[in-house]
C-alpha atoms as a PDB file:
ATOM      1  CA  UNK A   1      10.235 -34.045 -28.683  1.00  0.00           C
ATOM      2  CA  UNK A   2      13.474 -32.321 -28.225  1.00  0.00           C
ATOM      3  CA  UNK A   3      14.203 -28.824 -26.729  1.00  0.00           C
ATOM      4  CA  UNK A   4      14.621 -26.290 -28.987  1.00  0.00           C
ATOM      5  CA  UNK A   5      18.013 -26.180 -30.715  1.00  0.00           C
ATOM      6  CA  UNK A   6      18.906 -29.645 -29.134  1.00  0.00           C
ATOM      7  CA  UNK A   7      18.596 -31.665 -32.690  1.00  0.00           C
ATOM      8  CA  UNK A   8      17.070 -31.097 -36.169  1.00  0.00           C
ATOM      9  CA  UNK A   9      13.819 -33.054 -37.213  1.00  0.00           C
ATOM     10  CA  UNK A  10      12.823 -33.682 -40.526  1.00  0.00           C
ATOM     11  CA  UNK A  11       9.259 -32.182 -41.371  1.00  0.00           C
ATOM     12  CA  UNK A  12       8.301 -31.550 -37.972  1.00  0.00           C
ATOM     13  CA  UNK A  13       9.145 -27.488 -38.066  1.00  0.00           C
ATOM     14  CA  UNK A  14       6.976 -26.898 -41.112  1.00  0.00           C
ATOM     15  CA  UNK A  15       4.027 -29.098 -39.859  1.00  0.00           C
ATOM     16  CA  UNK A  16       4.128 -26.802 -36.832  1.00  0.00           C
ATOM     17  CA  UNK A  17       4.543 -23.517 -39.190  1.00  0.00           C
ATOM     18  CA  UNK A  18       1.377 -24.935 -41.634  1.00  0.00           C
ATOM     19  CA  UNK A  19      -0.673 -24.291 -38.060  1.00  0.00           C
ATOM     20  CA  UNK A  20       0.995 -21.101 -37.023  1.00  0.00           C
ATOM     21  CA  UNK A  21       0.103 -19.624 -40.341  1.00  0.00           C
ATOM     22  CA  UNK A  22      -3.100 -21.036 -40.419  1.00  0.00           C
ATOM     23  CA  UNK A  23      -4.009 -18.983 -36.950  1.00  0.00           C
ATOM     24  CA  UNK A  24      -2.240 -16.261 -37.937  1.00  0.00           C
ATOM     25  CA  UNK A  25      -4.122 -15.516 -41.363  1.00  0.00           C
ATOM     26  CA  UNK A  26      -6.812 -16.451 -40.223  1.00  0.00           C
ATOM     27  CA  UNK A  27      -7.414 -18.978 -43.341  1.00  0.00           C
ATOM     28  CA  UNK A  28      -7.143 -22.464 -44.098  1.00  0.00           C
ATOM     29  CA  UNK A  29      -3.570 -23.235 -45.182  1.00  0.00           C
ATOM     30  CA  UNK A  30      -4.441 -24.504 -48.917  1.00  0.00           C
ATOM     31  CA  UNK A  31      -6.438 -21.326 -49.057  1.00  0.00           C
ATOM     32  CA  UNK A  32      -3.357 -18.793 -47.817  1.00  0.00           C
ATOM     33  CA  UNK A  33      -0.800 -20.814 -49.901  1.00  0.00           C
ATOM     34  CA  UNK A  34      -3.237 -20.116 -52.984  1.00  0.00           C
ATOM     35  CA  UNK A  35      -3.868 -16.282 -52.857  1.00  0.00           C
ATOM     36  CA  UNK A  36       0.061 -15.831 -51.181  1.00  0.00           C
ATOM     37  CA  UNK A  37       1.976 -17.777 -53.373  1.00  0.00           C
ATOM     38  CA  UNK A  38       0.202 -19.845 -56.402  1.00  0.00           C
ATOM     39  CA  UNK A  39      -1.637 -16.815 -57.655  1.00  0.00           C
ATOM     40  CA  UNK A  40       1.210 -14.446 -57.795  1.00  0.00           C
ATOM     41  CA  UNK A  41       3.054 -16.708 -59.310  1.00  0.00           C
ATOM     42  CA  UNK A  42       0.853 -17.869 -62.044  1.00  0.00           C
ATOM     43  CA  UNK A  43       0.748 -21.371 -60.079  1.00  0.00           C
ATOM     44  CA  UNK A  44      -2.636 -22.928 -61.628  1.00  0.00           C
ATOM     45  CA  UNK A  45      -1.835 -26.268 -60.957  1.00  0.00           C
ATOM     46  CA  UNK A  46      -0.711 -26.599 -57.771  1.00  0.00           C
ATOM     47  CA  UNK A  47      -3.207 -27.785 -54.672  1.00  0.00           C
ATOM     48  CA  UNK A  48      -3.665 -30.591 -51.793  1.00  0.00           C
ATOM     49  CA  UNK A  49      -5.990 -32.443 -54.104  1.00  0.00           C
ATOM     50  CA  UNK A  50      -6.963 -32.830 -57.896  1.00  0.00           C
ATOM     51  CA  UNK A  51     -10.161 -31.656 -59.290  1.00  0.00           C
ATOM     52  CA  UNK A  52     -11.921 -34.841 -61.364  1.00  0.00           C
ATOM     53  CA  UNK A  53     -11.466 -33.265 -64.858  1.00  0.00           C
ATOM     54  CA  UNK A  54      -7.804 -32.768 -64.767  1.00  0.00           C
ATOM     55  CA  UNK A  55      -7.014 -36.489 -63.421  1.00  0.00           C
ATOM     56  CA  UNK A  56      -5.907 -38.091 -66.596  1.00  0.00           C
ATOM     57  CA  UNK A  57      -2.958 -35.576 -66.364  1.00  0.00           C
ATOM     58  CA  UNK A  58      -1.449 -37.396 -62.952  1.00  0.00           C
ATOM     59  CA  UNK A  59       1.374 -39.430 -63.228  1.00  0.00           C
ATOM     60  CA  UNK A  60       1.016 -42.821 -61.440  1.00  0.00           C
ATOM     61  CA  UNK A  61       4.019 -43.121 -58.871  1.00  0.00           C
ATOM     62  CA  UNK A  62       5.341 -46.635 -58.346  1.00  0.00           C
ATOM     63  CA  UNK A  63       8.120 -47.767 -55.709  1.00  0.00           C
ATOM     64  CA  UNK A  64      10.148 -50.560 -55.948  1.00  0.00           C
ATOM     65  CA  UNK A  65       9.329 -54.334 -53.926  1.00  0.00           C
ATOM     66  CA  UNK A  66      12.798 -54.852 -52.556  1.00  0.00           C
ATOM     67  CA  UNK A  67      11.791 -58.663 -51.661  1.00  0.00           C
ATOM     68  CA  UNK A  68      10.816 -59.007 -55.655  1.00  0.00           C
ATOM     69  CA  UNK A  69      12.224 -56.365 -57.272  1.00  0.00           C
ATOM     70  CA  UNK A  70       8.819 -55.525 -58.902  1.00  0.00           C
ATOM     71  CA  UNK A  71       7.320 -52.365 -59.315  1.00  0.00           C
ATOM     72  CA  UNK A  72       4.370 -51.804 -57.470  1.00  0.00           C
ATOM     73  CA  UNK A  73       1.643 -49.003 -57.177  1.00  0.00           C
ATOM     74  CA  UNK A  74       1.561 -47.937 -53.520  1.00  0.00           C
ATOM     75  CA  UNK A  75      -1.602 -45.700 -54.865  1.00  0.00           C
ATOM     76  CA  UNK A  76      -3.110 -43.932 -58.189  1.00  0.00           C
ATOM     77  CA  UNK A  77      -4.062 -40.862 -59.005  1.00  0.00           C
ATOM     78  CA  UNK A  78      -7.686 -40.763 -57.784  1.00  0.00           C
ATOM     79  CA  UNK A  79      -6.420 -40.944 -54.088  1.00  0.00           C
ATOM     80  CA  UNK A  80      -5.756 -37.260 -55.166  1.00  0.00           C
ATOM     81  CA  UNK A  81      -9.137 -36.263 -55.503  1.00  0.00           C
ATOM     82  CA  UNK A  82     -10.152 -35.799 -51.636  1.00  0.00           C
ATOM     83  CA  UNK A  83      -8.613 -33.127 -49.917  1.00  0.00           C
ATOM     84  CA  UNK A  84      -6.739 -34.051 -46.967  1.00  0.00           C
ATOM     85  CA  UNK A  85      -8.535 -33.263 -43.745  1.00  0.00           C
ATOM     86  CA  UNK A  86      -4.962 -31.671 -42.334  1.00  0.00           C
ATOM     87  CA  UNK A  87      -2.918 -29.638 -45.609  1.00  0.00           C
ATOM     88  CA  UNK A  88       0.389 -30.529 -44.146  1.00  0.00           C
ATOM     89  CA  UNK A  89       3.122 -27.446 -44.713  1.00  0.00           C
ATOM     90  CA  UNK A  90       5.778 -30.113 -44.898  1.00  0.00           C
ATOM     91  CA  UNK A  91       4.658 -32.168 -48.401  1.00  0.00           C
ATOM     92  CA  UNK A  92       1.483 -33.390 -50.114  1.00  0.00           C
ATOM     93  CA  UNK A  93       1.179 -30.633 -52.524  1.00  0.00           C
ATOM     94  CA  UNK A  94       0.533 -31.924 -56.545  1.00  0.00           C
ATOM     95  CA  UNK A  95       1.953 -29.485 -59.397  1.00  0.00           C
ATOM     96  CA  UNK A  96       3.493 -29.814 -62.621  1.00  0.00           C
ATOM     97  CA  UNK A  97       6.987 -28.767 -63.788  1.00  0.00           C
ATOM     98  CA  UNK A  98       5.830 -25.714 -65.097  1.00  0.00           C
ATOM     99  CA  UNK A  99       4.478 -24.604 -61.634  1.00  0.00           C
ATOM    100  CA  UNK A 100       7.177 -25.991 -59.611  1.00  0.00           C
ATOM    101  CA  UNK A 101       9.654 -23.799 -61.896  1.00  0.00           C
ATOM    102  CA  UNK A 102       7.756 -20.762 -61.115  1.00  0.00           C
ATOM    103  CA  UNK A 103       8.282 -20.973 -57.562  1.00  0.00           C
ATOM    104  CA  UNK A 104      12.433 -21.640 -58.081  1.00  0.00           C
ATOM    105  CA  UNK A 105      12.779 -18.993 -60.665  1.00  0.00           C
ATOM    106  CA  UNK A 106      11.517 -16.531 -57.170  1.00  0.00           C
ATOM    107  CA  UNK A 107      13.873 -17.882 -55.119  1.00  0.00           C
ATOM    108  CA  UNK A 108      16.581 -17.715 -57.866  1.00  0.00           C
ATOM    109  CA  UNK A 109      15.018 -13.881 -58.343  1.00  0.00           C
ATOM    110  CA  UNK A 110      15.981 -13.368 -54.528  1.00  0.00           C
ATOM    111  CA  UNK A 111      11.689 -13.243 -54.163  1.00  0.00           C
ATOM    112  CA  UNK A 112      11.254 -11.483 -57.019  1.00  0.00           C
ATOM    113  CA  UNK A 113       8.924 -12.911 -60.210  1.00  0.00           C
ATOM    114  CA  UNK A 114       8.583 -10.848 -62.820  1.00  0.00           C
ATOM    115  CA  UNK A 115       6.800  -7.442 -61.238  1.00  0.00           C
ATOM    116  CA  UNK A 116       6.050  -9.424 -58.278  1.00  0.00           C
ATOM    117  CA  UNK A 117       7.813  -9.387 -55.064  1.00  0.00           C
ATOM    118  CA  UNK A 118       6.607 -12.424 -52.564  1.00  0.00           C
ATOM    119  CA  UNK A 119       9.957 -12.296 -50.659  1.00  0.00           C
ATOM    120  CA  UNK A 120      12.565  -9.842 -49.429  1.00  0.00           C
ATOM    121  CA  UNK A 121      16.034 -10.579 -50.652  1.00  0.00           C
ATOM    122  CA  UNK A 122      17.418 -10.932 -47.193  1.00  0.00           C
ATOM    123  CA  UNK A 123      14.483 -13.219 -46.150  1.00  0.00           C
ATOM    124  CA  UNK A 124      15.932 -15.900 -49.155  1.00  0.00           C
ATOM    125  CA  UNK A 125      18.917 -15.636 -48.088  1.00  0.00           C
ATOM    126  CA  UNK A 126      17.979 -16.962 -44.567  1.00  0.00           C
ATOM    127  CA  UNK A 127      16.170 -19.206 -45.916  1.00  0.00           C
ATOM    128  CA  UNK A 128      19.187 -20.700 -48.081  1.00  0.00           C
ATOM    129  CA  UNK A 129      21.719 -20.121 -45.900  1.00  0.00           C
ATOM    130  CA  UNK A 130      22.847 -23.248 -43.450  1.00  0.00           C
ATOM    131  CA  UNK A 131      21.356 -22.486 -40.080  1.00  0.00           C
ATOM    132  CA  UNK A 132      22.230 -25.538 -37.991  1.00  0.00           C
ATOM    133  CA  UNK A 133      25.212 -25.286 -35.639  1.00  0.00           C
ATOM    134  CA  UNK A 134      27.953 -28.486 -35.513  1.00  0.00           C
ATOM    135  CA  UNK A 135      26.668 -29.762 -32.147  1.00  0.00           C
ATOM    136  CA  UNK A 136      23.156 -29.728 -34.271  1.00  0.00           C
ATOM    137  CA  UNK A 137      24.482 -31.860 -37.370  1.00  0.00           C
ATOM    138  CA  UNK A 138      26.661 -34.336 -34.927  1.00  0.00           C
ATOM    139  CA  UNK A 139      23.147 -35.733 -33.547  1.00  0.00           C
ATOM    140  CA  UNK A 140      21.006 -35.457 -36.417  1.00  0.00           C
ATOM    141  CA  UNK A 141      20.483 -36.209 -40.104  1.00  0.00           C
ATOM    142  CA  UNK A 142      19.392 -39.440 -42.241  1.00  0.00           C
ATOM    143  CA  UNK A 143      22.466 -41.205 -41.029  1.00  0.00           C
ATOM    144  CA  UNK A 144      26.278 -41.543 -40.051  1.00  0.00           C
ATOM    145  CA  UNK A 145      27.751 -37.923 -41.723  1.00  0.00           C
ATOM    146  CA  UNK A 146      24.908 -37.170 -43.680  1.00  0.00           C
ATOM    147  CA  UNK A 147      25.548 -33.211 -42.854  1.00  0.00           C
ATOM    148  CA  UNK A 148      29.721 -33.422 -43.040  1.00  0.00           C
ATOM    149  CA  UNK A 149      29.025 -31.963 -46.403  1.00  0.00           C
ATOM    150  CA  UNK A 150      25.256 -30.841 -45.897  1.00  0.00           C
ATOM    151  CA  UNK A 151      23.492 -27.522 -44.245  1.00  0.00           C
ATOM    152  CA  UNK A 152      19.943 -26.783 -43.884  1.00  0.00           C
ATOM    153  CA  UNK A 153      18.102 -23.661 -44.406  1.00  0.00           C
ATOM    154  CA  UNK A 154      14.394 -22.823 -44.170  1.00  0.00           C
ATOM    155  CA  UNK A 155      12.525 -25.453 -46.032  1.00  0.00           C
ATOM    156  CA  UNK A 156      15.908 -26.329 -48.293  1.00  0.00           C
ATOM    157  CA  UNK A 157      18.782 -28.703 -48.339  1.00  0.00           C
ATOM    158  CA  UNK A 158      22.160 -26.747 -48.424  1.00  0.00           C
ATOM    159  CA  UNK A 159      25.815 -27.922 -50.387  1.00  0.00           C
ATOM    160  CA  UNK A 160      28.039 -26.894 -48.044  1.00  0.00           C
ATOM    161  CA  UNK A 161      31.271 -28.730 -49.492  1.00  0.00           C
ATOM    162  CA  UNK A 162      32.016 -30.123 -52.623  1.00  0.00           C
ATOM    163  CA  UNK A 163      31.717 -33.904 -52.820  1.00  0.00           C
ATOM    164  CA  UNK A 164      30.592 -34.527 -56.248  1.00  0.00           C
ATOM    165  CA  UNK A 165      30.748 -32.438 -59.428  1.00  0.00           C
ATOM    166  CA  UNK A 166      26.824 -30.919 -59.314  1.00  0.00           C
ATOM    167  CA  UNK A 167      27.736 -30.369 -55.549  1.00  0.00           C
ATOM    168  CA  UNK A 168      28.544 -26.703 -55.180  1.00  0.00           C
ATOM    169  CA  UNK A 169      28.958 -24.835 -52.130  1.00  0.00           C
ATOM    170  CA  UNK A 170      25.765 -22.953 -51.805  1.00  0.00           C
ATOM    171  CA  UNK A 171      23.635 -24.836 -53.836  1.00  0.00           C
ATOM    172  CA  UNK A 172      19.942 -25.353 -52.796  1.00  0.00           C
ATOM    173  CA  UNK A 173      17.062 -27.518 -53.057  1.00  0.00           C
ATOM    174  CA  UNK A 174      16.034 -31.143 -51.926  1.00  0.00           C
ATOM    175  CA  UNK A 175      15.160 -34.474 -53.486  1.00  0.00           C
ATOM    176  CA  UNK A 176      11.832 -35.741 -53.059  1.00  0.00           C
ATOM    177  CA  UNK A 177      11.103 -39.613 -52.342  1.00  0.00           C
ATOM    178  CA  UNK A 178       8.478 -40.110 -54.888  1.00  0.00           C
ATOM    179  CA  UNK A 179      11.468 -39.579 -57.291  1.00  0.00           C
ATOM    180  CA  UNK A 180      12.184 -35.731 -57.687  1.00  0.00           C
ATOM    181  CA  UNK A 181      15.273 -33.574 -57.313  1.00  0.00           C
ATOM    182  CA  UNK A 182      15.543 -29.793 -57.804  1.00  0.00           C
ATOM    183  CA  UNK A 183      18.431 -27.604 -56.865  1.00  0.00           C
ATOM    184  CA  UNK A 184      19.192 -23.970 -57.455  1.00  0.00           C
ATOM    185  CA  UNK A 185      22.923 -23.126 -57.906  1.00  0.00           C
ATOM    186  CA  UNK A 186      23.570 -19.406 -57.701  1.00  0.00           C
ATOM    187  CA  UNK A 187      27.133 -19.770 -58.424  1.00  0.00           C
ATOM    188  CA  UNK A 188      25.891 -21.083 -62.069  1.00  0.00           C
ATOM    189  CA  UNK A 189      22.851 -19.136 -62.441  1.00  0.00           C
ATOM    190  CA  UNK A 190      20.884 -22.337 -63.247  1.00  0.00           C
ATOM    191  CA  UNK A 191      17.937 -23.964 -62.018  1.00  0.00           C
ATOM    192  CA  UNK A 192      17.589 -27.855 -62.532  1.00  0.00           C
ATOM    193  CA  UNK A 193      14.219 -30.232 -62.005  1.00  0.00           C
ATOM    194  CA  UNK A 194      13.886 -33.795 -62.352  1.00  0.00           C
ATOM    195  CA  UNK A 195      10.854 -35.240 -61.801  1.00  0.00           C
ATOM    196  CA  UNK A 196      10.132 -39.462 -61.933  1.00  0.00           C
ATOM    197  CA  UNK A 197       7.302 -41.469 -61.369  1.00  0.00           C
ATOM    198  CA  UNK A 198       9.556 -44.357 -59.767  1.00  0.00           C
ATOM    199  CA  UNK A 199      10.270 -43.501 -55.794  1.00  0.00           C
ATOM    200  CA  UNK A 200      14.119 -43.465 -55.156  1.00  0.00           C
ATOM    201  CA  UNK A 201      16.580 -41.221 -53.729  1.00  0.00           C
ATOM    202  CA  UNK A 202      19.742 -40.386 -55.051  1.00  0.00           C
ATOM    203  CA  UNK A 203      21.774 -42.890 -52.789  1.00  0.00           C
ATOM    204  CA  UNK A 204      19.858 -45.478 -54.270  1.00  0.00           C
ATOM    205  CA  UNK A 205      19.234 -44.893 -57.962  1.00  0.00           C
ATOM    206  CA  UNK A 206      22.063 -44.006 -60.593  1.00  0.00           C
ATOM    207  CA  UNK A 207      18.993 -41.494 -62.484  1.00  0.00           C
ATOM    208  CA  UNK A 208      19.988 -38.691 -60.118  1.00  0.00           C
ATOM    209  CA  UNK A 209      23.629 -38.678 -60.633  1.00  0.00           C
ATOM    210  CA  UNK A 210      23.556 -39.002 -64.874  1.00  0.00           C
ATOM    211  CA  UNK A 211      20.550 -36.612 -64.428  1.00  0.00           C
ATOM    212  CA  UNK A 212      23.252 -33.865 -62.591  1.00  0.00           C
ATOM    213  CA  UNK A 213      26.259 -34.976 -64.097  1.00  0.00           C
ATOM    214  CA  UNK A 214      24.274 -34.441 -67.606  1.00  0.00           C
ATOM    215  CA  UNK A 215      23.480 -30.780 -66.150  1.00  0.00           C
ATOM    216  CA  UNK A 216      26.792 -29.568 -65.116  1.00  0.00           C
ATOM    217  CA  UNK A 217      28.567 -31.324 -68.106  1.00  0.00           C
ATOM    218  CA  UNK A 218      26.140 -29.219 -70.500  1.00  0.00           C
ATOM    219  CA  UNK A 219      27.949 -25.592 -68.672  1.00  0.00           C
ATOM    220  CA  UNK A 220      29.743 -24.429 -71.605  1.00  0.00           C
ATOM    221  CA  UNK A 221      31.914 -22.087 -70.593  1.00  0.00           C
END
């Protein structure tokens, strides 16, 4: 679509990277994700796709009708059960909190978990460290000056300037559009997750900012 280095895409570099790994290993990508990363980490719940007898423990995900203002149910839980024919590397996975704070609490241990090691320490640190250039950031993005005070790493969003309180330089993470935010701030040695069953980002739903202002406001000292 672009030549490389000429603009950042959203999703597009980990689709590609789900393949490459795929080939590489030699495995299926749910399959090298499982024995690479969810085992290690104690991840039980985490897959593409739900087996039957754990269903009643998915949380229904509605989105907002902007026309009526209505809630709706774009899809339930038993669309889980089917494994996708294509595991995408760039979203689609279904976990639980417990699982999801697993995997942060190894980036936070600079890929260390307990008496594993999945990661080197310089590895995270690429991986939360801004890597796109100026030229990058003035042609990309969500919109108009999305990255004047935003980097992007490997797979993370990036704070690179303060424009809010819970926005510290360095902090880490994303927010997801089924209604999820997690960030890692080093600075604070915290971890934060949020997870909703109502679709929104943060731009368009006051729960993100009292869920972050509530988190930094509770740093007591």
């Amino acid at each position: 679509m672009y030549q490389p280095g000429a603009r950042w895409l959203y999703n597009t570099g980990s689709d590609v990277l789900g393949v490459l790994i795929a080939r590489a290993s030699g495995q299926p990508l749910e399959t090298f994700l499982a024995e690479r990363i969810f085992a290690p980490l104690g991840m039980r719940d985490t897959g593409f796709a739900v087996p039957a007898e754990h269903l009643d423990r998915v949380a229904t995900t509605y989105s907002t009708d902007t026309g009526a203002g209505e809630l709706v149910r774009p899809s339930g839980p038993e669309d889980l059960l089917t494994m996708p024919a294509r595991p995408s590397a760039s979203g689609g996975l279904v976990s639980t909190v417990d699982d999801f704070f697993a995997f942060t609490e190894m980036l936070r241990g600079n890929g260390r978990y307990g008496a594993e090691r999945l990661l080197s320490r310089p590895s995270v640190e690429a991986m939360t460290t801004d890597q796109l250039p100026a030229e990058v950031k003035a042609v990309s993005g969500f919109g108009p000056g999305w990255f004047d005070s935003r980097g992007w790493g490997f797979g993370v969003g990036i704070s690179t300037r303060k424009d809010g309180l819970e926005a510290t330089p360095g902090r880490y993470g994303w927010d997801g559009g089924s209604g999820t935010s997690w960030y890692t701030d080093p600075a604070e040695d915290l971890t934060a997750i949020l997870l909703t069953q109502r679709g929104a980002f943060p731009l368009a739903s006051p729960v993100y900012l009292d869920f972050w202002t509530s988190v930094y406001q509770s740093i007591d000292d």
